[in-house]
N, C-alpha and C. Protein backbone atom coordinates (compact mmCIF):
# COMPACT_ATOMS: atom_id res chain seq x y z
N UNK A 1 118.19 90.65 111.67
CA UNK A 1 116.99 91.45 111.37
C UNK A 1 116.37 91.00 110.04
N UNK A 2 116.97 91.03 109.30
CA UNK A 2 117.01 90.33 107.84
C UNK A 2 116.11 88.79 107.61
N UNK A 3 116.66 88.28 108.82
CA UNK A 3 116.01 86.74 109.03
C UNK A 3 114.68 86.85 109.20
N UNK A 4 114.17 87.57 110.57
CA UNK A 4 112.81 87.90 111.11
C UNK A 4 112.09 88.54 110.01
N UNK A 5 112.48 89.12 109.51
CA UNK A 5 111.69 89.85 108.14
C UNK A 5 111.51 88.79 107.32
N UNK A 6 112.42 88.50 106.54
CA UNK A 6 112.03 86.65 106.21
C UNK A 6 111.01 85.90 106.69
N UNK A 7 110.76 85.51 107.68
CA UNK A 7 110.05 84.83 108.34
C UNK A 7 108.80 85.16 108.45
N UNK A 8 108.90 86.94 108.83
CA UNK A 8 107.34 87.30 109.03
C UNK A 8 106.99 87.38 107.53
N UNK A 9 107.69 87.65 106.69
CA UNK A 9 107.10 87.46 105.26
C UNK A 9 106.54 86.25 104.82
N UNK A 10 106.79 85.69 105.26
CA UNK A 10 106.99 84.21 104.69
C UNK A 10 105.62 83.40 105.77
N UNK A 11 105.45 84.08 106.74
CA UNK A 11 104.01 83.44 107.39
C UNK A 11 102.94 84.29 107.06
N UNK A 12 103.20 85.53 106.59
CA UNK A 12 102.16 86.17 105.75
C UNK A 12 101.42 85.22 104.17
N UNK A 13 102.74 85.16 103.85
CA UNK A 13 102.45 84.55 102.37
C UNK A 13 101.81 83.05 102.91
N UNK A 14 102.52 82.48 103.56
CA UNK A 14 101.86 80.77 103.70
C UNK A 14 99.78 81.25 104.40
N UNK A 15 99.64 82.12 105.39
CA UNK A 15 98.50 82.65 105.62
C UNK A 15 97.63 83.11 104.75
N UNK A 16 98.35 84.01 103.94
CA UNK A 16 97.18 84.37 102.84
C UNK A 16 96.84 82.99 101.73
N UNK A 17 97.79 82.41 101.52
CA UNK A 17 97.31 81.37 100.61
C UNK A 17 96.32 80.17 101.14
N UNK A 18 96.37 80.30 102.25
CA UNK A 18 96.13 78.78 102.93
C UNK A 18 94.61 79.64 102.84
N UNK A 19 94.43 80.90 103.38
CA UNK A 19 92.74 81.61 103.52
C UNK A 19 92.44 82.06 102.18
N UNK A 20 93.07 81.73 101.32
CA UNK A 20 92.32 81.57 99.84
C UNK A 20 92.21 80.50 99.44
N UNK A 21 92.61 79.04 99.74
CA UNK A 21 92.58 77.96 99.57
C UNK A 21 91.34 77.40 100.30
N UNK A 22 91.58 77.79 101.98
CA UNK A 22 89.98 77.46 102.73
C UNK A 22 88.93 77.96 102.50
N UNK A 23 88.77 78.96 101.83
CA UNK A 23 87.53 80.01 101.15
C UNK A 23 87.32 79.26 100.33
N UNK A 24 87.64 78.46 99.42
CA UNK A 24 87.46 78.33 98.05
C UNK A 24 86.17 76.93 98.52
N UNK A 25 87.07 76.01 99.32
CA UNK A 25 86.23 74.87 100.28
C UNK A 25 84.87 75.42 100.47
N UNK A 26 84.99 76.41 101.18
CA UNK A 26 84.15 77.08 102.36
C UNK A 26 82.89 77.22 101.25
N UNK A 27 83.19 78.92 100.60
CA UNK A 27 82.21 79.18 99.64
C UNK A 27 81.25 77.95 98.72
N UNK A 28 82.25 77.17 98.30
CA UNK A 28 81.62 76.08 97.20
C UNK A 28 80.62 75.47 98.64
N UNK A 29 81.05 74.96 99.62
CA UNK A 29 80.42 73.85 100.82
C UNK A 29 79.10 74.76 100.65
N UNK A 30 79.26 76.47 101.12
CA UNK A 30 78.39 77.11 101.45
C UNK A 30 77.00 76.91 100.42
N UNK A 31 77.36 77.26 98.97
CA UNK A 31 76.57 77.39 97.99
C UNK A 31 76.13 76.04 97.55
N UNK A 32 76.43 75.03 98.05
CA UNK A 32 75.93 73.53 97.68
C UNK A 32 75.06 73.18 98.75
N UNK A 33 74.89 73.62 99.80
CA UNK A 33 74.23 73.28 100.98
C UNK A 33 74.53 72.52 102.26
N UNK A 34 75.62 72.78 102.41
CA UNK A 34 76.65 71.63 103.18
C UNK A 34 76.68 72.95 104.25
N UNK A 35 76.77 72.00 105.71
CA UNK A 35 76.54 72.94 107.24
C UNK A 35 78.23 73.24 107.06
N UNK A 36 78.27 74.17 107.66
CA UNK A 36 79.79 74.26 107.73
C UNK A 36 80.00 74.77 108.64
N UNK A 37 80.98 74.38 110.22
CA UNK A 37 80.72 74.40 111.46
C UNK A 37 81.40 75.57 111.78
N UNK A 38 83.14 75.58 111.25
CA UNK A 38 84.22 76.18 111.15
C UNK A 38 85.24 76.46 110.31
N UNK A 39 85.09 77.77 110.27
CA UNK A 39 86.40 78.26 109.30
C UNK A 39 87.66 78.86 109.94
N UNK A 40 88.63 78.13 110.14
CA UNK A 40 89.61 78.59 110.80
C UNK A 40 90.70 78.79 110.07
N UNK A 41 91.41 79.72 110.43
CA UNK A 41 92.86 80.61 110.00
C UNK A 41 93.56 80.07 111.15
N UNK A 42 94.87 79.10 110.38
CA UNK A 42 95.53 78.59 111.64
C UNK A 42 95.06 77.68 112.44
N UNK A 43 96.40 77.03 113.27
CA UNK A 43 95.94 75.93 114.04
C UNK A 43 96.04 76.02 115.39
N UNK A 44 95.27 75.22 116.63
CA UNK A 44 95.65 75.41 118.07
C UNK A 44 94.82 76.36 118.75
N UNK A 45 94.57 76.60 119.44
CA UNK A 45 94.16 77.61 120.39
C UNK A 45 93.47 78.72 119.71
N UNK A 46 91.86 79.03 119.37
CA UNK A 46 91.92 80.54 119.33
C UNK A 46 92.07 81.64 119.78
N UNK A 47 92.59 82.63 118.98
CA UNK A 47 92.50 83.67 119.62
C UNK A 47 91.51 84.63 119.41
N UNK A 48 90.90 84.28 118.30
CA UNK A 48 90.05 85.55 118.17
C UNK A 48 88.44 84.32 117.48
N UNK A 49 87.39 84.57 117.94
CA UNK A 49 86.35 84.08 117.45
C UNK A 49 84.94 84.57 116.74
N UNK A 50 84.54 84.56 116.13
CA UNK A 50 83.14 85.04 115.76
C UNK A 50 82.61 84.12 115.47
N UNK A 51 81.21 84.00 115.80
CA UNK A 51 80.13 82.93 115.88
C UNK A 51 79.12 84.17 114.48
N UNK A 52 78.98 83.03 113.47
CA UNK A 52 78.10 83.54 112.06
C UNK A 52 76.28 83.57 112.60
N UNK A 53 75.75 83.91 111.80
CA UNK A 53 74.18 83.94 111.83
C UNK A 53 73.40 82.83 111.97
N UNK A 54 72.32 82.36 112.42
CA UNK A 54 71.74 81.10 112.31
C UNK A 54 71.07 80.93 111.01
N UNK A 55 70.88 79.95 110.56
CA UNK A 55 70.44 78.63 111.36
C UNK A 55 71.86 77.60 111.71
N UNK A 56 72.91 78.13 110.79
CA UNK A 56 74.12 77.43 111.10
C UNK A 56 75.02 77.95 112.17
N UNK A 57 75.45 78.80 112.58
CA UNK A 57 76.40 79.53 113.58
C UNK A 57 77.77 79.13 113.48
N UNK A 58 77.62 79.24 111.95
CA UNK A 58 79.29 79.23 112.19
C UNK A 58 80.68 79.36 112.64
N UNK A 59 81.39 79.33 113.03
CA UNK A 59 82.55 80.03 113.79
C UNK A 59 83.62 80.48 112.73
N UNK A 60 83.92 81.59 112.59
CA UNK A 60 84.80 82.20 112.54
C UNK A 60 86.39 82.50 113.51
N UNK A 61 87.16 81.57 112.97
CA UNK A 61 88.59 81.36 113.97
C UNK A 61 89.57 82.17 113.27
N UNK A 62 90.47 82.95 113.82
CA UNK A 62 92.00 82.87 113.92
C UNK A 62 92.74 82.12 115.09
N UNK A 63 93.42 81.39 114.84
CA UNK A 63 94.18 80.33 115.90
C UNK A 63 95.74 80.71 116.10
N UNK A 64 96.09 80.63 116.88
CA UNK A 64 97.54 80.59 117.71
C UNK A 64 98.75 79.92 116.23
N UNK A 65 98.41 79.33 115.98
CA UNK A 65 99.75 78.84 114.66
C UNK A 65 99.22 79.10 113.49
N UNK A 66 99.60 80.32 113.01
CA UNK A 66 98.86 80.69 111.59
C UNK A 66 99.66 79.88 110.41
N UNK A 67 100.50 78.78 110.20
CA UNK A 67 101.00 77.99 109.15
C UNK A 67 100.01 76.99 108.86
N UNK A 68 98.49 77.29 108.34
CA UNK A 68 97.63 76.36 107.85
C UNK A 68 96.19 76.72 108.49
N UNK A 69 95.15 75.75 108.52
CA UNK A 69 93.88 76.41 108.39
C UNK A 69 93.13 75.21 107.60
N UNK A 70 91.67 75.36 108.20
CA UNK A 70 90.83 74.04 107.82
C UNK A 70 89.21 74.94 107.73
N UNK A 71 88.55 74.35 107.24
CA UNK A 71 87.13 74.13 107.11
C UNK A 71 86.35 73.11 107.90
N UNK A 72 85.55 72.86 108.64
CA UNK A 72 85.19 72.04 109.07
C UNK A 72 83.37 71.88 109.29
N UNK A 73 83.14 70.61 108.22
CA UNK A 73 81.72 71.03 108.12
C UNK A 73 80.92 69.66 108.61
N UNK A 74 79.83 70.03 109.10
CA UNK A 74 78.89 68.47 109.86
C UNK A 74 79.27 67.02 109.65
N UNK A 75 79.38 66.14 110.08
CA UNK A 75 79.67 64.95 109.38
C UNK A 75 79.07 63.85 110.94
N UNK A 76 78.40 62.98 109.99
CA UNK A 76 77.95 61.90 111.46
C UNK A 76 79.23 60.73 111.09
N UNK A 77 80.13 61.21 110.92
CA UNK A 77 81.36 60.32 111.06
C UNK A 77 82.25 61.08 112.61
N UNK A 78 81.85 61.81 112.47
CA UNK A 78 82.63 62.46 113.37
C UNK A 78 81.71 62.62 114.83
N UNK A 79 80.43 62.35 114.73
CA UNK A 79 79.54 62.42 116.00
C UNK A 79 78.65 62.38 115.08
N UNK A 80 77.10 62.15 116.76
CA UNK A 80 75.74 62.23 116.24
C UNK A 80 75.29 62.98 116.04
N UNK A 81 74.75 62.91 114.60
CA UNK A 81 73.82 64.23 114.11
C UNK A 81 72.47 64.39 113.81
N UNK A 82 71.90 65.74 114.22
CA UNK A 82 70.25 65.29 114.34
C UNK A 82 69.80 65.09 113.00
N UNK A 83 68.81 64.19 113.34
CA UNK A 83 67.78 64.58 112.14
C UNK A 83 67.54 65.26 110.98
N UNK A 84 67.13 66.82 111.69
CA UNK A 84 66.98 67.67 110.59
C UNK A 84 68.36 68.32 110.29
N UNK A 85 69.46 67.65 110.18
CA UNK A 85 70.78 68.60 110.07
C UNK A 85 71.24 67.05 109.12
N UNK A 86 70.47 66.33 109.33
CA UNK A 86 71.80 65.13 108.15
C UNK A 86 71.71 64.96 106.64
N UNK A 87 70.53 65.83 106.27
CA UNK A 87 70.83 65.83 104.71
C UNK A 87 71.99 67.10 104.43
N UNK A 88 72.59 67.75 105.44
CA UNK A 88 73.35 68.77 104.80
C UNK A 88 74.99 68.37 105.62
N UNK A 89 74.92 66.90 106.47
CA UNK A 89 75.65 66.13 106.54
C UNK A 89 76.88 65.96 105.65
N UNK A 90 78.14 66.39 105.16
CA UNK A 90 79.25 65.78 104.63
C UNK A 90 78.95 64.34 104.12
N UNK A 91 79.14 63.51 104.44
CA UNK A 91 78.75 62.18 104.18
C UNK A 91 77.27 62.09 103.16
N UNK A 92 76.74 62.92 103.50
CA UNK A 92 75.00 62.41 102.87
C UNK A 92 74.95 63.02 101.67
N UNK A 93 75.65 64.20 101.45
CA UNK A 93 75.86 64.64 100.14
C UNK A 93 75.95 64.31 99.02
N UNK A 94 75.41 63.98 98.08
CA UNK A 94 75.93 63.34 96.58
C UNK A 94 77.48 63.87 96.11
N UNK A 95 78.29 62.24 95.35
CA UNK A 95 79.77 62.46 95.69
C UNK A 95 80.09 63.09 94.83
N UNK A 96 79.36 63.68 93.35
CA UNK A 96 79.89 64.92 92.81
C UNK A 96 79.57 66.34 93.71
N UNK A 97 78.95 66.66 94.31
CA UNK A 97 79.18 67.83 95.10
C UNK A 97 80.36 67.86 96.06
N UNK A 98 80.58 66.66 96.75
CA UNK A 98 81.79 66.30 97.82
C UNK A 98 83.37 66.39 96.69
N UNK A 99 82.96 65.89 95.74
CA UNK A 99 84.54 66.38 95.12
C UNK A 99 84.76 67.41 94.45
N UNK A 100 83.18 68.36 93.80
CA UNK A 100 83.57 69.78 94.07
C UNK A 100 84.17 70.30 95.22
N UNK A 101 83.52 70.37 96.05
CA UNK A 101 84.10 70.69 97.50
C UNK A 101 85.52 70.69 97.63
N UNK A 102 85.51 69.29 97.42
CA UNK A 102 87.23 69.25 97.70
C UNK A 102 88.17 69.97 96.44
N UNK A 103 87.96 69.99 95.19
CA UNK A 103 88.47 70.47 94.18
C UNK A 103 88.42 72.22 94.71
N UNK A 104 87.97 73.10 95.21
CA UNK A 104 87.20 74.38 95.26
C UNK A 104 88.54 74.89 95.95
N UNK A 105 89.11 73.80 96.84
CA UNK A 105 90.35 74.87 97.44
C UNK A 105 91.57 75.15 96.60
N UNK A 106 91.94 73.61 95.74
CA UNK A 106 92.90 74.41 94.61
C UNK A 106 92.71 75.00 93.66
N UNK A 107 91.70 74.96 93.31
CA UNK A 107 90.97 76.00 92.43
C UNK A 107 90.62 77.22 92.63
N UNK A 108 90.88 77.92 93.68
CA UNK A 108 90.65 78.92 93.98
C UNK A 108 92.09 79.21 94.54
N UNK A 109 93.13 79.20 94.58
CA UNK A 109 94.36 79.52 94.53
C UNK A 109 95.06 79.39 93.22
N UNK A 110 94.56 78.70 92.37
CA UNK A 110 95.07 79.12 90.56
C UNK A 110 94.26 80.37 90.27
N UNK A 111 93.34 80.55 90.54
CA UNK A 111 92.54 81.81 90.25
C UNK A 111 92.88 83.01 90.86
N UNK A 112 93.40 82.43 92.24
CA UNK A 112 93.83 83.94 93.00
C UNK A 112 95.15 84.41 92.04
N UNK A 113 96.29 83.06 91.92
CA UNK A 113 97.20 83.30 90.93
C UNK A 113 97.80 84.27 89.87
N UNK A 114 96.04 83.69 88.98
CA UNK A 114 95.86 84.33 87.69
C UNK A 114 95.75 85.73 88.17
N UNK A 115 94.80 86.56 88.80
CA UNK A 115 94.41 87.71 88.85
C UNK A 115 95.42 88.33 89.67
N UNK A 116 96.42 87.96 90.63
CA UNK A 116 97.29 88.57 91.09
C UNK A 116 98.13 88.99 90.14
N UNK A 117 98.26 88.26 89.07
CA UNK A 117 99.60 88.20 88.36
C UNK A 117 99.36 89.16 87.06
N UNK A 118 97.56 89.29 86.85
CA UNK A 118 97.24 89.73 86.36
C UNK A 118 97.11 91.68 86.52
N UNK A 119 97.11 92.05 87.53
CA UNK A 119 96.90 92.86 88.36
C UNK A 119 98.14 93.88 88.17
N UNK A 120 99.14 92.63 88.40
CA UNK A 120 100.89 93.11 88.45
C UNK A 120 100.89 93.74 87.23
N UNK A 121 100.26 92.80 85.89
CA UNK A 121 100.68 93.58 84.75
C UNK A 121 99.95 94.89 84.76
N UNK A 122 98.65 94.88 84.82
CA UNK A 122 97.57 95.81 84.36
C UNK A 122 98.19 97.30 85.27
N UNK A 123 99.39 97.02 86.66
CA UNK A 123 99.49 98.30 87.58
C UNK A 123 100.87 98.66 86.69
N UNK A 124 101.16 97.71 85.76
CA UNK A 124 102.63 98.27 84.90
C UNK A 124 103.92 97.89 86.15
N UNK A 125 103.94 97.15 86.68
CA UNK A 125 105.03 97.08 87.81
C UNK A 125 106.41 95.94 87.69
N UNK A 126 105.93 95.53 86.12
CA UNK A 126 107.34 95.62 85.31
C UNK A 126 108.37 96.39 85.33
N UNK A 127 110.09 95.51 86.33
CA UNK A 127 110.47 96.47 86.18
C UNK A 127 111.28 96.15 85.15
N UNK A 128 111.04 97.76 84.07
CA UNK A 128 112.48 98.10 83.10
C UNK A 128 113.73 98.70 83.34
N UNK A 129 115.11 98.01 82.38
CA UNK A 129 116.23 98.91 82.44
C UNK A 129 115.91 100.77 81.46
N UNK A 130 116.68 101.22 82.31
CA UNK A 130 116.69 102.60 81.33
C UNK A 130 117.67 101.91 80.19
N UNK A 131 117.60 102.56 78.82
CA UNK A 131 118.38 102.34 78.05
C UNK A 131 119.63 103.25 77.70
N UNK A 132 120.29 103.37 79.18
CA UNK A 132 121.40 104.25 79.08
C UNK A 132 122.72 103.86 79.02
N UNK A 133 123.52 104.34 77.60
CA UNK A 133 124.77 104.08 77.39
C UNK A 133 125.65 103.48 78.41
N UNK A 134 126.44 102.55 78.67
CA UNK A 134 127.91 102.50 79.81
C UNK A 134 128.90 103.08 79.14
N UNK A 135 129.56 102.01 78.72
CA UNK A 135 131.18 102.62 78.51
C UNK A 135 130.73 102.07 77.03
N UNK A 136 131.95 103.02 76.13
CA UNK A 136 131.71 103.05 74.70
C UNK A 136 132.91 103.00 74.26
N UNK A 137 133.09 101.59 73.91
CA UNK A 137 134.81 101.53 72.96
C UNK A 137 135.33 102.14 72.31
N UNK A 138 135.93 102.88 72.22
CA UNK A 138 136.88 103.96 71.13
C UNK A 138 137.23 102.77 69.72
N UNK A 139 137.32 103.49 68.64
CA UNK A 139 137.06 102.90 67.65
C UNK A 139 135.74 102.36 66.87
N UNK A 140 134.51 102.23 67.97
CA UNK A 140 133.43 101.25 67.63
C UNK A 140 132.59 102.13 66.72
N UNK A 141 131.54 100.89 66.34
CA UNK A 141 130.59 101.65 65.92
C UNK A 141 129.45 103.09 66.13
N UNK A 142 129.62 102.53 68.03
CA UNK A 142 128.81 103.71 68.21
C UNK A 142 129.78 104.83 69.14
N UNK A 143 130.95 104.59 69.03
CA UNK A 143 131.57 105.88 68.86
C UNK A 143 132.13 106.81 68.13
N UNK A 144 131.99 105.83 67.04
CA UNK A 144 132.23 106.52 65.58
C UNK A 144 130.43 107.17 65.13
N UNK A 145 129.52 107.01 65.45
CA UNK A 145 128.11 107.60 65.58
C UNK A 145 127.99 108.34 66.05
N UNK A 146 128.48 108.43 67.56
CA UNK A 146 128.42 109.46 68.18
C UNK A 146 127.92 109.51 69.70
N UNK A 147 127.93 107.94 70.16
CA UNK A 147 127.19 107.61 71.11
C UNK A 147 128.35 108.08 72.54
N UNK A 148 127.85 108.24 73.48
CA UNK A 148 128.65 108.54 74.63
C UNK A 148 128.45 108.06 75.54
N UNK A 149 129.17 107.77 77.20
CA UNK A 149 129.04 107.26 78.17
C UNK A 149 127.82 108.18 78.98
N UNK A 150 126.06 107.43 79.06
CA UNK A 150 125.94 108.49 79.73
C UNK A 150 124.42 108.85 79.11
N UNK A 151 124.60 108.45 77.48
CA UNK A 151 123.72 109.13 76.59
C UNK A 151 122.50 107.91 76.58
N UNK A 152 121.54 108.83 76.99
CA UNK A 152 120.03 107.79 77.08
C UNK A 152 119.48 107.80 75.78
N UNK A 153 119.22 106.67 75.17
CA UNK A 153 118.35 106.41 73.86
C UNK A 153 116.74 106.68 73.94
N UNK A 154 116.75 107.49 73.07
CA UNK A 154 115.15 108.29 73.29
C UNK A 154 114.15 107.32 72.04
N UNK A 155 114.53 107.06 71.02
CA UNK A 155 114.08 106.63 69.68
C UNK A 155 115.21 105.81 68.96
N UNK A 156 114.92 105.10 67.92
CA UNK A 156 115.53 103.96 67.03
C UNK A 156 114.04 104.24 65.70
N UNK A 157 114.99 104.61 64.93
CA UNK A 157 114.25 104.89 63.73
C UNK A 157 112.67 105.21 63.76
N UNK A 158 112.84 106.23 64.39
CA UNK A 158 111.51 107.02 64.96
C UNK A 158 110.25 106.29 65.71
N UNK A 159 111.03 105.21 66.39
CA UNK A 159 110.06 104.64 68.03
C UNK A 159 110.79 104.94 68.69
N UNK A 160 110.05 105.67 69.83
CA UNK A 160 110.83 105.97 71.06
C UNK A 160 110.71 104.65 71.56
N UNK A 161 111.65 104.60 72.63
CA UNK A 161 112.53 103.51 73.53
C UNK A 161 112.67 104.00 74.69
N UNK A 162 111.99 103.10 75.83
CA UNK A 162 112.08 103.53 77.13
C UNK A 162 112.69 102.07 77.93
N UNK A 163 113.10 101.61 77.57
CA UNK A 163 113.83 100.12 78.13
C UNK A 163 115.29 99.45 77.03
N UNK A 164 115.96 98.77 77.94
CA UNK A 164 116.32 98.25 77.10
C UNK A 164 116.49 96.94 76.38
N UNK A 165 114.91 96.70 76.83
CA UNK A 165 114.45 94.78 75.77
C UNK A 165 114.10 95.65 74.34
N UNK A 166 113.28 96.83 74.66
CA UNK A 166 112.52 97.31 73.22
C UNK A 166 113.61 98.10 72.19
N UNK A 167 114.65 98.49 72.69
CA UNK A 167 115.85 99.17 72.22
C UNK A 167 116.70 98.08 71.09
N UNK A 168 116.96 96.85 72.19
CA UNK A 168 117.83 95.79 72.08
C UNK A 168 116.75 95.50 70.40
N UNK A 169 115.86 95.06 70.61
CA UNK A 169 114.99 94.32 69.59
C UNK A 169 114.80 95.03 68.31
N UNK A 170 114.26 96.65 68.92
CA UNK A 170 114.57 97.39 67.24
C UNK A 170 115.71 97.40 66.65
N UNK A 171 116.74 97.69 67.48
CA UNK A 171 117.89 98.29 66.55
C UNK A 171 118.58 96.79 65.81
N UNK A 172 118.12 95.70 66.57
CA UNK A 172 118.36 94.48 65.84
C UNK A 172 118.03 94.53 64.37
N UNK A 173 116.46 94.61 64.55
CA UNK A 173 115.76 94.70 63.77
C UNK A 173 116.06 95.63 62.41
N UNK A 174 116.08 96.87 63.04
CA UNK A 174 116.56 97.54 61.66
C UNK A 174 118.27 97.88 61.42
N UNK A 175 119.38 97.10 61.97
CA UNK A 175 120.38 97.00 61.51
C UNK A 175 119.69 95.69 60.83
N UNK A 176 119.53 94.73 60.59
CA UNK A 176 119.39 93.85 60.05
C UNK A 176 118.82 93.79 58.39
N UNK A 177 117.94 94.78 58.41
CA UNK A 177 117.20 94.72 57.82
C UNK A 177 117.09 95.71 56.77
N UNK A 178 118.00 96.93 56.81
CA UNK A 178 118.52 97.57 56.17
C UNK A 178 119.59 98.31 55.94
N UNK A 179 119.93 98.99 54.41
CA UNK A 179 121.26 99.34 53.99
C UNK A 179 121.54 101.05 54.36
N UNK A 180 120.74 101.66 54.65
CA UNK A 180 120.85 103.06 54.55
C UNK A 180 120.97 103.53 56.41
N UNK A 181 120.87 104.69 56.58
CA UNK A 181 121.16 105.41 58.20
C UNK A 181 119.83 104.75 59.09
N UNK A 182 120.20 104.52 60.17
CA UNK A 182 119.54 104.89 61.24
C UNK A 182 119.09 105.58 62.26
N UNK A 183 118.62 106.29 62.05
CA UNK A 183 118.23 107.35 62.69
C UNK A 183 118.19 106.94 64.50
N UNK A 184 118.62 107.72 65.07
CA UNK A 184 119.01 107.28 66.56
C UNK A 184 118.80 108.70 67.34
N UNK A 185 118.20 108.71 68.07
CA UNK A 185 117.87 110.01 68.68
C UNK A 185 118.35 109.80 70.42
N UNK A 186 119.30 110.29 70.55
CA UNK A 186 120.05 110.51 72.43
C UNK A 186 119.96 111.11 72.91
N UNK A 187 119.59 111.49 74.47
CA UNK A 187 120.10 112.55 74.95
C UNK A 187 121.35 112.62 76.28
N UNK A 188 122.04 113.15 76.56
CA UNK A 188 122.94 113.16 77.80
C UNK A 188 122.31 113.92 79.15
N UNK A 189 121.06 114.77 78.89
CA UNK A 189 120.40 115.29 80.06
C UNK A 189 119.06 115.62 79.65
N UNK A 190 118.23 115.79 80.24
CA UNK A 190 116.65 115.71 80.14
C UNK A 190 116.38 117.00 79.10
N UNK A 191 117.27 118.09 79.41
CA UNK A 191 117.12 119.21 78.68
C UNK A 191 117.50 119.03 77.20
N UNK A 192 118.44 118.00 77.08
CA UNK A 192 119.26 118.37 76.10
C UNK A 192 119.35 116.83 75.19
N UNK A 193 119.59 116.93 73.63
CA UNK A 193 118.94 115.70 73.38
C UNK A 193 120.15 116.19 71.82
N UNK A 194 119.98 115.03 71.07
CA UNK A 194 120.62 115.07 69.81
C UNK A 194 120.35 113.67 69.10
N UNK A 195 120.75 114.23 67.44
CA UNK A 195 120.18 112.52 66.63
C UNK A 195 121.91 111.98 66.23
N UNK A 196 121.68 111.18 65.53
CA UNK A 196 122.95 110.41 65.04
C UNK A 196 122.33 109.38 64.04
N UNK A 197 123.39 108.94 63.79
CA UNK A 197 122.94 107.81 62.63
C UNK A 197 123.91 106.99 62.83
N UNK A 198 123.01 105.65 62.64
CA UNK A 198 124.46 104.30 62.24
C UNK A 198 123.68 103.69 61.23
N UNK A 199 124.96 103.02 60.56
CA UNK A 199 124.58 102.44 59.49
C UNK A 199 123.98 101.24 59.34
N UNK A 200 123.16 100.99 58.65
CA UNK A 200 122.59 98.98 58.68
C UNK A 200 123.91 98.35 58.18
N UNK A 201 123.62 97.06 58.29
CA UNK A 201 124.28 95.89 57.82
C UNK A 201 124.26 95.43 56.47
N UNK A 202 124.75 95.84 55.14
CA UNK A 202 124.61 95.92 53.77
C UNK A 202 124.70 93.99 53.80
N UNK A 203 125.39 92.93 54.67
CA UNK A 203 125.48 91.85 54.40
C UNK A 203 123.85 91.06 55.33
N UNK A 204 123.66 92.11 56.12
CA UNK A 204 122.38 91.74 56.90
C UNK A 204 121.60 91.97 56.17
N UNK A 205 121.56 93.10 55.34
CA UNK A 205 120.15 93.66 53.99
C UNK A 205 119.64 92.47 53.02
N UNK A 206 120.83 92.11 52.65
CA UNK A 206 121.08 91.00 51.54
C UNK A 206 120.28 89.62 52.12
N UNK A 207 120.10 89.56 53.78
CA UNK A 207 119.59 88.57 53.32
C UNK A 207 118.39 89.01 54.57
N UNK A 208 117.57 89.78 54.55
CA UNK A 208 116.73 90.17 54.85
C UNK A 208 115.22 90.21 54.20
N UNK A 209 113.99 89.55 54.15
CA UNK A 209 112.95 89.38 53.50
C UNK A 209 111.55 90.27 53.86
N UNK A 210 110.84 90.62 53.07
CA UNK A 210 109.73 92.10 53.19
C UNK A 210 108.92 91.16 52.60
């Protein structure tokens, strides 16, 4: 079951990229003036068709093997073409527009990239650890503080802390950096909360710079 899920994932993802890659073709062909016959999703057999507006009538494909997908626009390399259709000919095109064209499909999958990835951050879907205690050595520092199996870190010298990269980094930070308490604020249940203190590093102070 595991596999098939795999798989259908995995022809989703190769599909969506390949129809942001042929868009990218498509659009640029479109806006340069280039006929563009067919846009197909997938290869082989269609299954589903739409014919676009004139004066071009484009086709709109989904095809039987969705692992890939093409653009396909006029060319008198490929047959005869009339007259009034060969200045918008593939071939007749000036060859900086033809290698826009061709540039437009990977370029428009770094862009989809960017903003996907961008998206991820902006919805917060980073995931964080809670910064909750495990097991706490008898003898240690932070059982001699007061820390317990259990006890979620709320604050580190009055920033709260909701992970534990931002936890890890302050308390670095200000054991390092100074000689006096640290203020540490825990709780063991949502209701219920308490402070503590540990001490800085008097050999970390010493060589610490402001």
């Amino acid at each position: 079951m595991e596999f098939s899920w795999n798989v259908l994932w995995f022809i989703v993802g190769v599909s969506l990229l390949v129809t942001v890659h042929e868009f990218g073709h498509f659009w640029v062909a479109r806006r340069l003036g280039f006929k563009v016959l067919r846009f197909s999703e997938g290869f082989g057999k269609p299954l589903l068709k739409k014919v676009g507006r004139a004066p071009d009538y484009t086709e709109y494909v989904i095809a039987a093997v969705p692992l890939g997908g093409y653009v396909r626009m006029l060319d008198e390399r490929d047959g005869p073409v009339s007259t009034a259709d060969l200045p918008r000919a593939f071939a007749s095109r000036p060859p900086w527009q033809r290698i826009l064209v061709l540039l437009a499909g990977p370029a428009a999958n770094i862009l989809f990239a960017i903003l996907l990835l961008w998206g991820m951050f902006l919805a917060d879907s980073v995931t964080e650890v809670k910064p909750v205690i495990g097991e706490v050595t008898t003898g240690s520092i932070s059982a001699t503080a007061g820390l317990r199996a259990g006890d979620q870190i709320r604050s580190i010298n009055g920033t709260p802390k909701y992970a534990w990269r931002c936890r890890a980094r302050t308390a670095a930070s200000a054991t390092w950096c100074s000689r006096s308490r640290i203020p540490t604020r825990v709780a063991n249940s949502p209701s219920r909360a308490k402070s503590i203190s540990v001490w800085g590093s008097s050999s970390g102070a010493r060589r610490c710079r402001h």
